[in-house]
Protein backbone atom coordinates (compact mmCIF):
# COMPACT_ATOMS: atom_id res chain seq x y z
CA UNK A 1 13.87 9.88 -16.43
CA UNK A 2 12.37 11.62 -13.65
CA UNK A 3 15.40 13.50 -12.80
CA UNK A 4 16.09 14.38 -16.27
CA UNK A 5 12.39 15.98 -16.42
CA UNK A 6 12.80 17.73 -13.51
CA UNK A 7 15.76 19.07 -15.02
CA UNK A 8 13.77 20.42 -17.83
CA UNK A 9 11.92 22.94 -15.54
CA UNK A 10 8.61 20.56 -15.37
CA UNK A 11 7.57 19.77 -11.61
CA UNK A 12 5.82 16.43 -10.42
CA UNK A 13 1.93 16.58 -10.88
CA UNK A 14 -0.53 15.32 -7.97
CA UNK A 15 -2.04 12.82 -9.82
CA UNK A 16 -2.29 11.52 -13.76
CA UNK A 17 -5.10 13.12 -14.51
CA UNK A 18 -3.84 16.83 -12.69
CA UNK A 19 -0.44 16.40 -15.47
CA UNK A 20 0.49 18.14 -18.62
CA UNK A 21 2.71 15.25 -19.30
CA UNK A 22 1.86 11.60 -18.66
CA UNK A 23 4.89 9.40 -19.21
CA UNK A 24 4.14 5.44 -19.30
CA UNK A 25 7.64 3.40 -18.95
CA UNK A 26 6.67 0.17 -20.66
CA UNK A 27 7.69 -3.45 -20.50
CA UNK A 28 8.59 -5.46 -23.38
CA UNK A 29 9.06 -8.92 -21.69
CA UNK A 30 6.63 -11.24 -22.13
CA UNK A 31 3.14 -10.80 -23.82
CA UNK A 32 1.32 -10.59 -20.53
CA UNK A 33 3.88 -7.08 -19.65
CA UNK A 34 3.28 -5.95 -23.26
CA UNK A 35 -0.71 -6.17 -22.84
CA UNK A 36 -0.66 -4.43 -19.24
CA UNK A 37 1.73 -1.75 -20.45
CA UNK A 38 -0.47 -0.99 -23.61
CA UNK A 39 -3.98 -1.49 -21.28
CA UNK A 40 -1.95 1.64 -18.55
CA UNK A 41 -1.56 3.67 -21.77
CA UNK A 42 -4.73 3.72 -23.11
CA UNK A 43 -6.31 3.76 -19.83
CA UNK A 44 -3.80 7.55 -18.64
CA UNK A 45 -4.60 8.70 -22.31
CA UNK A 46 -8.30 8.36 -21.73
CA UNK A 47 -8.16 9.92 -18.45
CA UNK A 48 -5.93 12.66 -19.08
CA UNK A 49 -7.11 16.22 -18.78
CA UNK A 50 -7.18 18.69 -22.12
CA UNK A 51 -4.18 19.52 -23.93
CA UNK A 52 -2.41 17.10 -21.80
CA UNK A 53 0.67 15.22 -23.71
CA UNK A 54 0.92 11.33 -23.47
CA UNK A 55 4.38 9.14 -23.51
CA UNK A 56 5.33 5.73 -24.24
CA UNK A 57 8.74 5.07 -23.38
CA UNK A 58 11.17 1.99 -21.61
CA UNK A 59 11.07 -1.30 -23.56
CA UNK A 60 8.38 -1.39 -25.82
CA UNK A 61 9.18 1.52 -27.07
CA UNK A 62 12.75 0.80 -27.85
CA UNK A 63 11.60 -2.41 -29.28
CA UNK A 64 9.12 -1.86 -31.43
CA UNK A 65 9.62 2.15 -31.84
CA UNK A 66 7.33 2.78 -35.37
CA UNK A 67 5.13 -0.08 -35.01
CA UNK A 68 4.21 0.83 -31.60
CA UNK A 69 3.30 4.23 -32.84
CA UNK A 70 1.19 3.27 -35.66
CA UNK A 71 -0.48 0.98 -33.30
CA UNK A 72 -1.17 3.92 -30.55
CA UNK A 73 -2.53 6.94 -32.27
CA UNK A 74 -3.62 7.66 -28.63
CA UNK A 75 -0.43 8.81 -27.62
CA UNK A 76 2.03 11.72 -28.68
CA UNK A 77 5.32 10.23 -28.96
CA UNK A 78 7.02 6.66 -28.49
CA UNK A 79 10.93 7.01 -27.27
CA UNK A 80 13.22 5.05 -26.84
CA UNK A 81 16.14 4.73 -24.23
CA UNK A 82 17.75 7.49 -26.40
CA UNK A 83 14.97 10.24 -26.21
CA UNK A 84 14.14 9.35 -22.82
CA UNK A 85 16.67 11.98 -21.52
CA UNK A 86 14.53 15.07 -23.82
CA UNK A 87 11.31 13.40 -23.47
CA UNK A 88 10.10 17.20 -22.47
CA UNK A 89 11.28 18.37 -25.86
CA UNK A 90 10.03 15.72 -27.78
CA UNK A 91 6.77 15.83 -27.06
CA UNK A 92 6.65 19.94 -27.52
CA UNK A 93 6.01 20.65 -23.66
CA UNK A 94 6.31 24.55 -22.47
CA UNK A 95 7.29 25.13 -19.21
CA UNK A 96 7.21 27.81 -16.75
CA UNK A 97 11.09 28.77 -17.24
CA UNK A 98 12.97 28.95 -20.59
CA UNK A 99 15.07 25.76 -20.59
CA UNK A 100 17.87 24.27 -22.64
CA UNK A 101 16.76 20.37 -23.44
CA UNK A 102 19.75 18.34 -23.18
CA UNK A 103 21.03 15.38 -24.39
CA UNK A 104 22.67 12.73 -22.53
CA UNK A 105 25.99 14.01 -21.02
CA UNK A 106 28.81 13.27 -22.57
CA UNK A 107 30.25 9.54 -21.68
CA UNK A 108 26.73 8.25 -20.67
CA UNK A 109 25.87 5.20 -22.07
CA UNK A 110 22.62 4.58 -20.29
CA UNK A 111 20.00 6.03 -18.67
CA UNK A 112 20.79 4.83 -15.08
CA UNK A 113 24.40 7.05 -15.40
CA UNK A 114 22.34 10.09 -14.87
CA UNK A 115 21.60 11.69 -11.79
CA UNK A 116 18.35 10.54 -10.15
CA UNK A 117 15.86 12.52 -7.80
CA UNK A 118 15.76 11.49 -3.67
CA UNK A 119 14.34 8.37 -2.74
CA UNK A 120 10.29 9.02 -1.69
CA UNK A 121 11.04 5.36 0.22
CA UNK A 122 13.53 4.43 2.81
CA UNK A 123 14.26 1.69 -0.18
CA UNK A 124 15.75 2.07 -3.38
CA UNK A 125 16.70 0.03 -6.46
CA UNK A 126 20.28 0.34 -7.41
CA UNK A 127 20.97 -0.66 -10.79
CA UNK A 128 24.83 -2.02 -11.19
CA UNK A 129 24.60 -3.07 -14.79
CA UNK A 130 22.56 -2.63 -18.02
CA UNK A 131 22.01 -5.51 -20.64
CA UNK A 132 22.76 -9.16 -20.91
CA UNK A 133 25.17 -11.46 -22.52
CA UNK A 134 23.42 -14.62 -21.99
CA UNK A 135 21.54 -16.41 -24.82
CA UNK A 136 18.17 -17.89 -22.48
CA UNK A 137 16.42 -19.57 -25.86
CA UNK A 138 13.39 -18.09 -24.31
CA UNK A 139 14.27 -14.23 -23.57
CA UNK A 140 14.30 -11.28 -26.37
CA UNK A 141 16.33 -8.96 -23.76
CA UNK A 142 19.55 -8.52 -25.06
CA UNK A 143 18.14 -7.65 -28.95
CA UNK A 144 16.51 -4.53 -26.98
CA UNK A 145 18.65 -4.04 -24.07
CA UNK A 146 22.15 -5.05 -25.61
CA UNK A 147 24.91 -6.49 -24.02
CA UNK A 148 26.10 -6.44 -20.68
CA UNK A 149 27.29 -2.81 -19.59
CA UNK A 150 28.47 -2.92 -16.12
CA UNK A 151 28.52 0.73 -13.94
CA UNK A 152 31.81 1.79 -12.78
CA UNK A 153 31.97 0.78 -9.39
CA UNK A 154 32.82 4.38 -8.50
CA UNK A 155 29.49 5.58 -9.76
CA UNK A 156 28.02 2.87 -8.01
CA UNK A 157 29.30 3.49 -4.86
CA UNK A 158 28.38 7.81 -5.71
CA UNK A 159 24.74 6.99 -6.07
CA UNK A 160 24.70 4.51 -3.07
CA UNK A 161 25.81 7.24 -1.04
CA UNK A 162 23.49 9.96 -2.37
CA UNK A 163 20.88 7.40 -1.51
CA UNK A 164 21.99 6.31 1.72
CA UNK A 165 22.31 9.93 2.99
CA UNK A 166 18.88 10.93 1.29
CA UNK A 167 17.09 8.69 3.88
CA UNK A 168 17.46 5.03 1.93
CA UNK A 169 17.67 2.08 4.40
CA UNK A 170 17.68 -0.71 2.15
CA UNK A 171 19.69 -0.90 -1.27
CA UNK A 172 18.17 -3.49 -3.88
CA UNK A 173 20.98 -4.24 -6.05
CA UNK A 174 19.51 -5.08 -9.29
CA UNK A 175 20.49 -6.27 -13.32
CA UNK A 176 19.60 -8.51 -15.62
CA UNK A 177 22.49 -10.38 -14.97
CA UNK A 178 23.30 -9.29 -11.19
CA UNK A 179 26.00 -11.60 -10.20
CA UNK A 180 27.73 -11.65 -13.52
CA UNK A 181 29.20 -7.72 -12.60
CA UNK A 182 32.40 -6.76 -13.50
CA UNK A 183 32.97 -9.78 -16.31
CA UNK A 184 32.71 -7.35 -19.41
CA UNK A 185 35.20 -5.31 -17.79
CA UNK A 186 37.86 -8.23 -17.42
CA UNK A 187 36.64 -7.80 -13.57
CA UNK A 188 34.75 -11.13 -12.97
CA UNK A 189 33.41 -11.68 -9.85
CA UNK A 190 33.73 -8.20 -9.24
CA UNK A 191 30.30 -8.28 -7.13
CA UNK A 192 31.87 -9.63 -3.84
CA UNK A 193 34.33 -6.71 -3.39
CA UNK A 194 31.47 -3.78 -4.45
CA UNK A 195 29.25 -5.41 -1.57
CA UNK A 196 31.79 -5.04 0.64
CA UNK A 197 32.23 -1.20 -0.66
CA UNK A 198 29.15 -0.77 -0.43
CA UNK A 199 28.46 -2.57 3.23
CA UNK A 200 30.71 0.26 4.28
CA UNK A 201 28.15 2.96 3.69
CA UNK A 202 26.14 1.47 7.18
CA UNK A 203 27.99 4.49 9.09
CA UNK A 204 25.77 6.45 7.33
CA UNK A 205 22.92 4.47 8.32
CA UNK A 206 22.50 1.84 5.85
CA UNK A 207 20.80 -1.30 7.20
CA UNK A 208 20.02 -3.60 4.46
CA UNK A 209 21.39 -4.23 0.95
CA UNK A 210 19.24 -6.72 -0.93
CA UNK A 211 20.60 -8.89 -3.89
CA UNK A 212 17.98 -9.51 -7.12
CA UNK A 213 18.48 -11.57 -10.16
CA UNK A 214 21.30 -14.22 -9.98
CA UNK A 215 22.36 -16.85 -12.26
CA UNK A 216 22.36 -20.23 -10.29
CA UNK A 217 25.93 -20.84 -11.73
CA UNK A 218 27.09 -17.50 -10.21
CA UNK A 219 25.76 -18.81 -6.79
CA UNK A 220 28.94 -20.18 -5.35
CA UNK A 221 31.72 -18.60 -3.06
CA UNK A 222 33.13 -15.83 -2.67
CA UNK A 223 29.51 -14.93 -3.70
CA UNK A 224 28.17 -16.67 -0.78
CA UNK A 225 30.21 -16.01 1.72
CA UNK A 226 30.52 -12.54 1.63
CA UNK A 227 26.36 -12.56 1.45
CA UNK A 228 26.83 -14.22 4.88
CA UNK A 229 29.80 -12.41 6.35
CA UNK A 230 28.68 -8.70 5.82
CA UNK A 231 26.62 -7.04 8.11
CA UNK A 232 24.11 -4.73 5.89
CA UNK A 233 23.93 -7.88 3.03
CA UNK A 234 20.87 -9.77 3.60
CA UNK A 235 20.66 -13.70 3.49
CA UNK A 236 18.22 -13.43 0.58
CA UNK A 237 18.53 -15.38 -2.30
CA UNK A 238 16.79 -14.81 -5.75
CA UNK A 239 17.67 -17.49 -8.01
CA UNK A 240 16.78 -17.35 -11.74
CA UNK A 241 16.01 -20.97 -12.05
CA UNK A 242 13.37 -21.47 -14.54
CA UNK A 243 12.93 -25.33 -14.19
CA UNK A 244 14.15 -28.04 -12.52
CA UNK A 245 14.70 -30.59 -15.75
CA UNK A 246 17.90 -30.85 -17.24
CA UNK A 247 16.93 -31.91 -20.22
CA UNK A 248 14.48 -28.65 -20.42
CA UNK A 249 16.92 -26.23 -18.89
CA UNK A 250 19.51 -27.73 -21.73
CA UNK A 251 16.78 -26.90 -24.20
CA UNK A 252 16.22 -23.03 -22.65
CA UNK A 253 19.97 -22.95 -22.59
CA UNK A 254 20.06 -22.76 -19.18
CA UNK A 255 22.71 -24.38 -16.40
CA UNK A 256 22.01 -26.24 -13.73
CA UNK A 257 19.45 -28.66 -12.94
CA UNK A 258 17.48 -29.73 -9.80
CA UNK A 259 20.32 -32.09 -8.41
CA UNK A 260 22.35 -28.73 -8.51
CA UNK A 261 19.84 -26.34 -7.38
CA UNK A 262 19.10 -28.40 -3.99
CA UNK A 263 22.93 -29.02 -3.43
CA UNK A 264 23.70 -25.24 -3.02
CA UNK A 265 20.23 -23.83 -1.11
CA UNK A 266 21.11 -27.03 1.15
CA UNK A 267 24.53 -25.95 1.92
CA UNK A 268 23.52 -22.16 2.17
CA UNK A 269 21.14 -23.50 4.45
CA UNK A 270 23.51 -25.10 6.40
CA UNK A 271 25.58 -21.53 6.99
CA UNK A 272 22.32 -19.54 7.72
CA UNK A 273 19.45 -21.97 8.41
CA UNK A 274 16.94 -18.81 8.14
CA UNK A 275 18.34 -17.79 4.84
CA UNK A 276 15.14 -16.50 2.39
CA UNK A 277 14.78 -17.82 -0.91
CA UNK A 278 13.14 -16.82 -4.48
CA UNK A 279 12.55 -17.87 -7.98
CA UNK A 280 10.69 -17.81 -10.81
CA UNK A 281 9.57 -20.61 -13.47
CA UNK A 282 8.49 -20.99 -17.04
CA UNK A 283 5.33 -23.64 -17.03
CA UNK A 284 4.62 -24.95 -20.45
CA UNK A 285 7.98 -24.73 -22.53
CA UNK A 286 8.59 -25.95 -25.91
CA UNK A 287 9.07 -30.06 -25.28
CA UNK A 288 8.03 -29.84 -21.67
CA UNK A 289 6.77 -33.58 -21.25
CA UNK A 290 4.70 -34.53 -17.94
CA UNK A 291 8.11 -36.01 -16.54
CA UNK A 292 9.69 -32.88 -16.81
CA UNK A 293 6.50 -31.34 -15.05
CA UNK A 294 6.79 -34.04 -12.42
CA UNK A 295 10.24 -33.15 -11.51
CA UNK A 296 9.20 -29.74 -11.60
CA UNK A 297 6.65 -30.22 -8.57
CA UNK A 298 8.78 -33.00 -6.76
CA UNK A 299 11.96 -29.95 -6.95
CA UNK A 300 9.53 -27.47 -5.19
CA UNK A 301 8.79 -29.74 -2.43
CA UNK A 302 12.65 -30.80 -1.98
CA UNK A 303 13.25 -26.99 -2.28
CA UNK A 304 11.00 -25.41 0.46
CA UNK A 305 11.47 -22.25 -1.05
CA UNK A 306 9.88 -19.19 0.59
CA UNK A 307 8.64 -17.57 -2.43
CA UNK A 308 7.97 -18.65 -5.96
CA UNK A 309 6.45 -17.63 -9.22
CA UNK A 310 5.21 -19.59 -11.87
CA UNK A 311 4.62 -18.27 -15.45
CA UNK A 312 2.88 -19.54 -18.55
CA UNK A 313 5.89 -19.57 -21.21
CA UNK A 314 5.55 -16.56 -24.05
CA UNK A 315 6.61 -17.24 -27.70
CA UNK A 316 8.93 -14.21 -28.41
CA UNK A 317 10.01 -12.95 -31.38
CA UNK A 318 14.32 -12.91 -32.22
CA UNK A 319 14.51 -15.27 -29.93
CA UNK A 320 15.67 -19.71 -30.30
CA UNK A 321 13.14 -21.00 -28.91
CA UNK A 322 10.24 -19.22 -30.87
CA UNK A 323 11.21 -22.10 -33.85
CA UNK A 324 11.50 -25.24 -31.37
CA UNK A 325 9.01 -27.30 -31.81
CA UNK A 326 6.99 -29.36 -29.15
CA UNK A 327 4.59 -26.82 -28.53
CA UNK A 328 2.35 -26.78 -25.37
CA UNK A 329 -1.87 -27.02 -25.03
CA UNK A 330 -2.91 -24.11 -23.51
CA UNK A 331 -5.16 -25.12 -21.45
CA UNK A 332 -2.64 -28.08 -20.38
CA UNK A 333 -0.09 -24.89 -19.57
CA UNK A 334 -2.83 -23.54 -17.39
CA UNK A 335 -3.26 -27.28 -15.61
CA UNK A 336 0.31 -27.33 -14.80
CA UNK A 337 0.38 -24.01 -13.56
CA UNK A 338 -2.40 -24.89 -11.08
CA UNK A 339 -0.60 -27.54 -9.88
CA UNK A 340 2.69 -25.73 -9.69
CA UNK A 341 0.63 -22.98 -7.18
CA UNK A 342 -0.75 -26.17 -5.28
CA UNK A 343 2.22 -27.27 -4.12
CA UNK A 344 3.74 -24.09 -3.91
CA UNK A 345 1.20 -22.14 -1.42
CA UNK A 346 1.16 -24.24 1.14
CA UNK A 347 4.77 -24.43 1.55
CA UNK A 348 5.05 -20.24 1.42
CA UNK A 349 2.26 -20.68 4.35
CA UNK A 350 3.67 -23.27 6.52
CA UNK A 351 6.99 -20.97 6.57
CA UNK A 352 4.66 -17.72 7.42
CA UNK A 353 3.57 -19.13 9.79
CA UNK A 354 6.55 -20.84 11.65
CA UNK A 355 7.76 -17.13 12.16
CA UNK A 356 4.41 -16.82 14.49
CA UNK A 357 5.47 -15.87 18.31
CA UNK A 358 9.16 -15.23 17.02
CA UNK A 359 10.87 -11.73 16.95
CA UNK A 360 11.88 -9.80 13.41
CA UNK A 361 12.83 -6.83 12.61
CA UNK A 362 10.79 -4.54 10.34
CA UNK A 363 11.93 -1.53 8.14
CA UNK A 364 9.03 0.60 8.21
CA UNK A 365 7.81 1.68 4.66
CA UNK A 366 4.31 3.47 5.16
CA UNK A 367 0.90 3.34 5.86
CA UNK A 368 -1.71 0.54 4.55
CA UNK A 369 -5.37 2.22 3.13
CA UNK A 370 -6.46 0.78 6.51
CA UNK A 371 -3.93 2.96 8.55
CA UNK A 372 -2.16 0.45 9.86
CA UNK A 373 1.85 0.99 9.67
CA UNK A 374 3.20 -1.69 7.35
CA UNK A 375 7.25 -2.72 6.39
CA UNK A 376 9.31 -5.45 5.81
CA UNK A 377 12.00 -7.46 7.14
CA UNK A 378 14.52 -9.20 5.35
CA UNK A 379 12.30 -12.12 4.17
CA UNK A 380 10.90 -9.69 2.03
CA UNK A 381 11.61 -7.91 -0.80
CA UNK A 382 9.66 -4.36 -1.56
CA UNK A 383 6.58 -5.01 -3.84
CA UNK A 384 6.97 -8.69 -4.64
CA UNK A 385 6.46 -10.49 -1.51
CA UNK A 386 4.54 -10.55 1.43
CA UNK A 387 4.45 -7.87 4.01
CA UNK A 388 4.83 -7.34 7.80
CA UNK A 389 1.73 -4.96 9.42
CA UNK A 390 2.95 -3.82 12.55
CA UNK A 391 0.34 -3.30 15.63
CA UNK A 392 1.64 -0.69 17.91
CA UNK A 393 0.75 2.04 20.86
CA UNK A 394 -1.84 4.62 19.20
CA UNK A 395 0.48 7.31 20.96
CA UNK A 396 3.77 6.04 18.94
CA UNK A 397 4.17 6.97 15.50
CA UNK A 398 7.16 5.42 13.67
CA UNK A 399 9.04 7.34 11.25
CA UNK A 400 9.46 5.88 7.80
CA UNK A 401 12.33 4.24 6.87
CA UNK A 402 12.62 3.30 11.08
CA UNK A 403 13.69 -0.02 12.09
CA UNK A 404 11.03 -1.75 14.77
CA UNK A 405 11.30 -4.95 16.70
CA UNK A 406 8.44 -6.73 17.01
CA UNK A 407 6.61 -10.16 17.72
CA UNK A 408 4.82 -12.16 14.67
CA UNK A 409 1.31 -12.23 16.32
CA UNK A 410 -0.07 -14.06 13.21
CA UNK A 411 0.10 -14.51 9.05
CA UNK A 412 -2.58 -14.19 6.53
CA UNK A 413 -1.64 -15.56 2.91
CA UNK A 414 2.17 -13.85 2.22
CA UNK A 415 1.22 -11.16 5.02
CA UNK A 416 2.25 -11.25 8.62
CA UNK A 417 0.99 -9.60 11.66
CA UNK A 418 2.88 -8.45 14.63
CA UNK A 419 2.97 -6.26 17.31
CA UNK A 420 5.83 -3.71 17.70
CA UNK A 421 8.06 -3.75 20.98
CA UNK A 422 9.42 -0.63 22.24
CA UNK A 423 13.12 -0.91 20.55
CA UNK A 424 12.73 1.37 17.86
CA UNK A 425 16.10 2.15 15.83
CA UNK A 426 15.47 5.00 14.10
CA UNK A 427 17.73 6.47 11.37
C-alpha cells in the first residue's frame, strides 16, 4: 500500500498528525485486534490536523466493508483489499503532480504482487502466500482472506533480492499457512526447495531467513532438515499449536496432540540442541474441561518452549465453533490464563538466563529511547520477542543492519544484556 501511494505522487508525512492522509490497516482477527484497530482509528482521526483525510483499510475493512462505515462516521472511506491499490483516489486526495490512479496491474491477484518501497530495517517480512485452506473451527480467515494463493516462486525470489540488496539482513518468511506453499499449485512441499533459492541470495549479504506460522503436521522432513542444513535458515521454530488436548484440538479441527508435539521439538532438539521455539494457545475453548487445562500446563512444562502466548478464545462469526456448545466462564478463562503465564514465565526466564556469560550474535536494528543500541539474534524474532541491548565502546557506532558478537552480561524479563566484542561483520 505504501508503494502504491507513493506511486500516486503523495510523499511520506513526519508524523500522523503532520499528514493529509492517515491510512489505518486494520485487523479483523479476534475481538481484542478489532477493538485496538477501531481504538487507533478514532484516536489518528481525533488527532489529525484540518482537512486531513482518514482511512480504514486491511481486514476489517474487507470484512465488514458497509457496516464498518456506518459504524465510523469519523473516517472518510473504508477499502477493502481491492481499493487499497487507489486508496489516494478514493478518498479525493490532490497532490502536488497530476497523476493517473491506477488499478491493480494486470495479473495481480493480491496486494503483496505489487512492488513495495525499501526496507527502513535491515529486516523485512516476506509474504510467500495469501489465504488459507484450512477449516480451524475457531478462525474466520479464509471467509475474508480466501483460499490459499501461493506467490510464484519467481516473484518470490525478485522481491527477496530487491530486499536483500536494499540493505535487508534478515528475511521473515511469512503466511497464514507458511509451510503448506506450493500445495494449491500441485507443488506440495514446495517450501524446502524456495529456502534453498532463497539461502542463495547470502552472496549478497543475506544472513538470516526466519520461518513464521507452521502447521505442526507440516513440521517433518525435508522441512526440517533443510531448516538445519542451510546456512542463512535459522533454527527457529513457530508452531501453530493451539492446545495440547486431543480431544480439544479434534474439536478446533486441529492435528496433532501433545504426545505429537513433544515427539518432534524432542527430535529437532536432538539435531540442534539450541534450536528456538514458539507458539501460541487458545485458553478457554468451547468444551475445554479442567483435564484438558491440566494437560495444557503439564505440555508446557514437558515442552520448555522459549516463547509462548496464551489467548482468551474469541467467538467469531462464519465460523464452526461459534455454535458448539460448552461455553467457558469468563472469569474461569481469565484463571486459566493466569496459570498458563505461571508456568510459562519462568521457563522463558530460566532459558534467558542460561545464555548469561555465553557468546551470540546480534543483528543490529536501532536505537532504544534510552540510546542504547539494541538487535536481535536468532532466538528472536523482530517485534514479538525479547531483545538483545548491546553495551559497547562510546567511540564505536554500529551501523544498522551490522552483525556484532558479543557476551550475554545479563537478562531482564524477555530482554538480554550484553556487551559487544570487537568482531563486527558489517554488511
Amino acid at each position: 500500500m505504501t508503494a502504491s501511494l507513493l506511486a500516486d505522487g503523495l510523499i511520506a508525512a513526519g508524523s500522523s498528525e503532520e499528514a493529509d492522509l492517515v491510512v489505518v490497516n486494520t485487523c479483523a482477527f479476534i475481538e481484542a485486534a478489532r477493538e485496538e484497530s477501531i481504538e487507533v482509528v478514532l484516536g489518528l482521526s481525533a488527532s489529525r490536523k484540518d482537512g486531513a483525510k482518514v482511512v480504514a483499510t486491511g481486514c476489517m475493512a474487507q470484512r465488514y466493508g458497509d457496516e464498518l462505515a456506518d459504524a465510523l462516521p469519523e473516517v472518510d472511506a473504508v477499502i477493502g483489499f481491492e481499493g487499497a491499490p487507489s486508496i489516494a483516489g478514493a478518498v479525493g486526495m490532490a497532490v502536488s503532480q497530476p497523476v493517473t490512479l491506477r488499478s491493480k496491474p494486470k495479473g495481480v491477484r493480491d496486494l503483496l504482487e505489487l512492488s513495495r518501497p525499501k526496507s527502513s530495517t535491515p529486516w523485512a517480512y516476506l509474504k510467500v502466500a495469501e489465504g488459507c485452506d484450512r477449516a480451524c473451527a475457531f478462525c474466520a480467515i479464509p471467509t475474508f482472506r480466501g483460499k490459499q494463493r501461493s506467490r510464484g516462486m519467481d516473484s518470490i525470489l525478485h522481491e527477496a533480492g530487491e530486499l536483500v540488496r536494499g540493505g535487508v539482513r534478515e528475511l521473515v518468511l511469512v503466511a497464514q499457512d507458511l509451510a503448506w506453499y506450493g500445495r494449491d499449485i500441485d507443488r506440495p512441499g514446495d517450501l524446502a526447495p524456495l529456502l534453498r533459492e532463497v539461502d542463495a541470495l547470502r552472496i549478497d549479504g543475506l544472513d538470516r531467513v526466519r520461518l513464521l506460522y507452521l502447521y505442526p503436521s507440516e513440521v517433518r522432513d525435508p522441512l526440517i532438515s533443510t531448516m538445519l542444513e542451510l546456512e542463512t535458515v535459522v533454527a527457529y521454530f513457530d508452531l501453530s499449536l493451539q492446545h495440547a488436548s486431543r480431544p480439544l484440538l479434534a474439536r478446533m479441527k486441529r492435528w496433532g496432540s501433545a504426545q505429537q508435539f513433544l515427539a518432534f521439538i524432542s527430535d529437532i532438539r536432538a539435531q540442534q540442541p539450541d534450536a528456538a521455539f514458539r507458539s501460541s494457545f487458545i485458553c478457554g475453548f468451547p468444551g475445554e474441561t479442567e483435564g484438558m487445562h491440566q494437560e495444557m500446563l503439564e505440555f508446557l512444562d514437558a515442552a520448555q518452549l522459549d516463547w509462548a502466548g496464551f489467548f482468551a478464545y474469541s467467538r467469531e462469526a462464519d465460523t464452526t465453533a461459534a455454535n458448539l456448545d460448552g461455553e467457558i466462564d469468563a472469569m474461569l478463562i481469565r484463571e486459566r490464563l493466569s496459570e498458563l503465564h505461571s508456568v510459562q514465565e519462568p521457563i522463558t526466564a530460566a532459558g534467558r538466563a542460561a545464555l548469561i556469560g555465553t557468546t551470540v550474535s546480534v543483528l543490529i536494528d536501532g536505537i532504544d529511547d534510552d540510546g542504547m543500541t539494541v538487535g536481535r539474534t536468532f532466538r528472536e524474532a523482530p517485534e514479538i520477542d525479547g531483545i538483545v541491548r548491546v553495551d559497547h565502546d562510546p567511540e564505536t557506532a554500529f551501523a544498522f543492519g551490522a552483525i556484532v558478537d558479543a557476551i550475554v552480561t545479563g537478562c531482564e524479563g524477555p530482554d538480554l544484556f550484553a556487551s559487544a566484542i570487537r568482531s563486527v561483520r558489517a554488511r
